[in-house]
Protein backbone atom coordinates (compact mmCIF):
# COMPACT_ATOMS: atom_id res chain seq x y z
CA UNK A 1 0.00 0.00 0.00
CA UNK A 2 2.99 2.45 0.39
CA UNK A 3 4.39 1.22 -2.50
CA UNK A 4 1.08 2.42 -4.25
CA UNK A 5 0.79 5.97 -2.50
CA UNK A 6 4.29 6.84 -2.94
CA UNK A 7 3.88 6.11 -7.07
CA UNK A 8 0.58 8.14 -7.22
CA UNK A 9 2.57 10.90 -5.53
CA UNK A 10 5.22 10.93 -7.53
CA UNK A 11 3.25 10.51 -10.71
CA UNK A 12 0.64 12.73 -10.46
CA UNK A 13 2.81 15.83 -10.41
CA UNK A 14 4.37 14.53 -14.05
CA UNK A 15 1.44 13.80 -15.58
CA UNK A 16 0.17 17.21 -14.50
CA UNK A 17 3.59 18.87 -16.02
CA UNK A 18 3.09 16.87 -19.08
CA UNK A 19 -0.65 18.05 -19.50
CA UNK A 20 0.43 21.53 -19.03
CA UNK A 21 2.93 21.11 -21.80
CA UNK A 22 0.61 20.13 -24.55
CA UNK A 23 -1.54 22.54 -23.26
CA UNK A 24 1.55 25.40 -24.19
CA UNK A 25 2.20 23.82 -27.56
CA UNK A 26 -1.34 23.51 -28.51
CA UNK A 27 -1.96 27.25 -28.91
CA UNK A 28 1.68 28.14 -30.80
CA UNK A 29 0.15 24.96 -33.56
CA UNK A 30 -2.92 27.14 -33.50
CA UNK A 31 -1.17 30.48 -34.05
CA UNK A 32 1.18 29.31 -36.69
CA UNK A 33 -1.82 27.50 -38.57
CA UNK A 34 -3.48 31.55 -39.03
CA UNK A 35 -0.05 32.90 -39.76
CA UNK A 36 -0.19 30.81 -43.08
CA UNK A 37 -0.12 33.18 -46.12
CA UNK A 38 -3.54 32.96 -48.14
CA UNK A 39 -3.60 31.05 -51.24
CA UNK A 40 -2.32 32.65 -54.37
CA UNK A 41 -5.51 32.95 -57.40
CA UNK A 42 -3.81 31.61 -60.51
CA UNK A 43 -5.04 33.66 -63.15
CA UNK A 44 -6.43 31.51 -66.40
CA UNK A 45 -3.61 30.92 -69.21
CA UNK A 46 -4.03 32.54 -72.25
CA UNK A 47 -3.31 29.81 -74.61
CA UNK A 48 -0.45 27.56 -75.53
CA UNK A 49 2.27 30.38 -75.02
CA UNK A 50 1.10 31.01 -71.82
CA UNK A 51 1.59 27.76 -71.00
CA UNK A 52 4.96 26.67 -72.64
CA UNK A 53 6.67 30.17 -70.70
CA UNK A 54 5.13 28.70 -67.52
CA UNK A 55 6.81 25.48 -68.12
CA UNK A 56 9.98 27.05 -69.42
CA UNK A 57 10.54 29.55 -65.87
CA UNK A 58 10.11 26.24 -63.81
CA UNK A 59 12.73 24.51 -65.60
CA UNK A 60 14.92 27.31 -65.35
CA UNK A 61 13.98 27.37 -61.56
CA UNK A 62 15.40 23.45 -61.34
CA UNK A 63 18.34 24.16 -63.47
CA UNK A 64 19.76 26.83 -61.10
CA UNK A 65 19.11 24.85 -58.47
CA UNK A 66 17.37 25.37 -54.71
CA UNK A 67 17.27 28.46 -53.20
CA UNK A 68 20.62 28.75 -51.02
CA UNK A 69 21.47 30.58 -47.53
CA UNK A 70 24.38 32.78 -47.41
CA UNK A 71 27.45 30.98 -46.39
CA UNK A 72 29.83 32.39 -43.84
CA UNK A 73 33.67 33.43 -43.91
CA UNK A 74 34.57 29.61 -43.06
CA UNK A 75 32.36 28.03 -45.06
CA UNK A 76 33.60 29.95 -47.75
CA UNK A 77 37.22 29.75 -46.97
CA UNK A 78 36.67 25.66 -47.55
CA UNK A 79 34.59 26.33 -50.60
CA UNK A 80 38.35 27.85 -51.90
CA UNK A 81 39.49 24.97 -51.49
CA UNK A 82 37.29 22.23 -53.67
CA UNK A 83 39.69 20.84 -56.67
CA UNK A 84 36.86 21.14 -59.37
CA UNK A 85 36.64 19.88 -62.52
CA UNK A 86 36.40 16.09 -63.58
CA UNK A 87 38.09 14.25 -61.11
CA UNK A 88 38.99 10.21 -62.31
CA UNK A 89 37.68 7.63 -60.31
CA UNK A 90 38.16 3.64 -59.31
CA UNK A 91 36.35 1.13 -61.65
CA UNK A 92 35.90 3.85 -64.28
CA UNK A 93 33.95 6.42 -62.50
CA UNK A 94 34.15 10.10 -62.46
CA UNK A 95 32.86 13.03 -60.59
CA UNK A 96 32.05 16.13 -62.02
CA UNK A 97 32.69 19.54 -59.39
CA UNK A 98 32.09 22.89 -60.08
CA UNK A 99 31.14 25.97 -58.69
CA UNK A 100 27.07 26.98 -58.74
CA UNK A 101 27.53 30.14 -60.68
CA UNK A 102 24.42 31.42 -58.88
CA UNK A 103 25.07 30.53 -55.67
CA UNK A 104 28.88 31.72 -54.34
CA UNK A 105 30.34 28.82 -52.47
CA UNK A 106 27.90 26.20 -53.59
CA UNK A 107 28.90 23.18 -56.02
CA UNK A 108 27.07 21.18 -58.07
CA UNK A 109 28.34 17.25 -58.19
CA UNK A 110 27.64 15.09 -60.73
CA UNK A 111 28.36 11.85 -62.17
CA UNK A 112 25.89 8.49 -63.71
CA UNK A 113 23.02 8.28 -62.16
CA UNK A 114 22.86 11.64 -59.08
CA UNK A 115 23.43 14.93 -59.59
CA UNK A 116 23.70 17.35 -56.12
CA UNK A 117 23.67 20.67 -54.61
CA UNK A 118 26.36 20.58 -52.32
CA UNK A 119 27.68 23.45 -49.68
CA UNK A 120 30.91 23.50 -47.42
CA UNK A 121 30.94 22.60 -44.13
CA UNK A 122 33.46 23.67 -41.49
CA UNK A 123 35.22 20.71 -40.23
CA UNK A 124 38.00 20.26 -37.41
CA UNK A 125 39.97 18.35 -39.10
CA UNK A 126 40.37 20.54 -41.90
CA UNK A 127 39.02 18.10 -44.15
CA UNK A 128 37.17 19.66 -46.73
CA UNK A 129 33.25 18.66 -46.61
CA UNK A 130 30.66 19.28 -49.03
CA UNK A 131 26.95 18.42 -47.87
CA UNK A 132 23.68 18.11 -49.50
CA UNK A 133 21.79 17.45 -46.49
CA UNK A 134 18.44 17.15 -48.92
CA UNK A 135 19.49 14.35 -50.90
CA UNK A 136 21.61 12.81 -47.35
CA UNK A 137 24.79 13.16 -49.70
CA UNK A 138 28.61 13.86 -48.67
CA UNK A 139 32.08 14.72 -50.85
CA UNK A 140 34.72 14.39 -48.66
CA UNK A 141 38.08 15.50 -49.88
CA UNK A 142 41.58 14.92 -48.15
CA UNK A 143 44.99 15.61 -49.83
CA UNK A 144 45.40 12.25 -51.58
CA UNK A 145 41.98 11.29 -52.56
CA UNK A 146 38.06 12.30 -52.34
CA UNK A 147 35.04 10.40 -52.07
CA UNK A 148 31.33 10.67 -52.77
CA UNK A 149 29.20 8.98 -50.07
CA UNK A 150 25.37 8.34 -50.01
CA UNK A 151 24.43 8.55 -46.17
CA UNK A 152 20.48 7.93 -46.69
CA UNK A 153 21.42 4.79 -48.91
CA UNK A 154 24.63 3.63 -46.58
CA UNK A 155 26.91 3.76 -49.96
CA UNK A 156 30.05 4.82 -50.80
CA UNK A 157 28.57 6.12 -55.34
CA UNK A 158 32.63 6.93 -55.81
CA UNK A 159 35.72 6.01 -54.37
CA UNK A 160 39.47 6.45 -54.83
CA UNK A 161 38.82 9.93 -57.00
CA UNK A 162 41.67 11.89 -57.63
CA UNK A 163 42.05 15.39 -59.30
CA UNK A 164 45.95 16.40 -60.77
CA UNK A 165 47.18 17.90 -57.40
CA UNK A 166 45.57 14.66 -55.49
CA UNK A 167 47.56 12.44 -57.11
CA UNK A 168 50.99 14.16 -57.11
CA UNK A 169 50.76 14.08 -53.19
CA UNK A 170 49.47 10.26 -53.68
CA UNK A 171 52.51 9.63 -55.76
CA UNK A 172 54.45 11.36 -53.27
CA UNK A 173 53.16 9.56 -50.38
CA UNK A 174 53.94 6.24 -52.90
CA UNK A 175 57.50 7.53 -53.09
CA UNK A 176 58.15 8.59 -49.35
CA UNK A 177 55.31 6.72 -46.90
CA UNK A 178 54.95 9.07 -43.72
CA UNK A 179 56.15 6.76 -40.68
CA UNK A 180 53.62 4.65 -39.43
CA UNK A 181 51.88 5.56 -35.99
CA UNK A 182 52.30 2.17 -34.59
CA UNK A 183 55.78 2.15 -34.90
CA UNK A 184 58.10 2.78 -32.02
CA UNK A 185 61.67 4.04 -32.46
């Protein structure tokens, strides 16, 4: 009988925090619900040209790409950084990088079969990073090599890709390997 009173004590205050909670968060759904913009009237097309300059602005929309956020002074300084062009990858792949002419600091990557929108991200490492958090996609880039990743999928979609500068430091690393870490001298 303790046992019970002691658990109704010290769940009735919880459930009465938790009811008070959704209580809060019930009203800001409410608000944001009327803070919706009204509907936009379409006006009726004209004819066939009306039509065909509809459907050309919307594929001019997709070609440029998703509306992008201003990147900051890191971000940036990594976007510097990005070897672009087409870069050579294992098992006959390739990657094509370059800059989003629209969008400072924003790449598009391409290759068979994806296509993304990709922006820098700050690392500590110093690695250079390129996210398109949309599509769950990563290029990672390090001094000898770069890869393409799929995160949503689990996937690596290129490996082993190396631009001109890449692979003079992987041939250099070929010639002269840095010491290993797990030896002792």
């Amino acid at each position: 009988m303790k046992t019970l009173i002691a658990t109704l004590m010290i769940a009735a205050p919880l459930v009465a925090i938790s009811h008070s909670a959704v209580a809060q968060t019930a009203p800001k759904a409410k608000t944001a619900a009327a803070k919706k913009a009204p509907a936009v009237k379409k006006a009726p097309a004209k004819g066939k040209a009306a039509a065909a300059a509809a459907a050309g602005a919307g594929a001019a929309a997709v070609a440029a790409g998703p509306a992008s956020a201003a990147l900051g002074t890191e971000e940036l300084a990594v976007a510097e950084r990005v070897h672009k062009g087409r870069i050579a990858c294992e098992l006959g792949a390739y990657v094509n990088v370059n800059a989003d002419t629209a969008n400072p600091g924003y790449f598009i990557v391409d290759g068979r079969g994806f296509k993304y929108h990709m922006a820098p991200v700050k690392t500590s490492t110093g690695t250079v990073r390129l996210e398109d958090k949309a599509a769950g996609a990563v290029w990672l880039q390090i001094a000898n090599k770069s890869m393409l990743m799929n995160q949503k999928a689990g996937q690596r979609l290129a490996d082993e890709c190396m631009s001109p500068e890449q692979q003079q430091v992987a041939e250099a690393i070929r010639k002269n390997p840095p010491p290993s870490l797990l030896d002792s001298k």
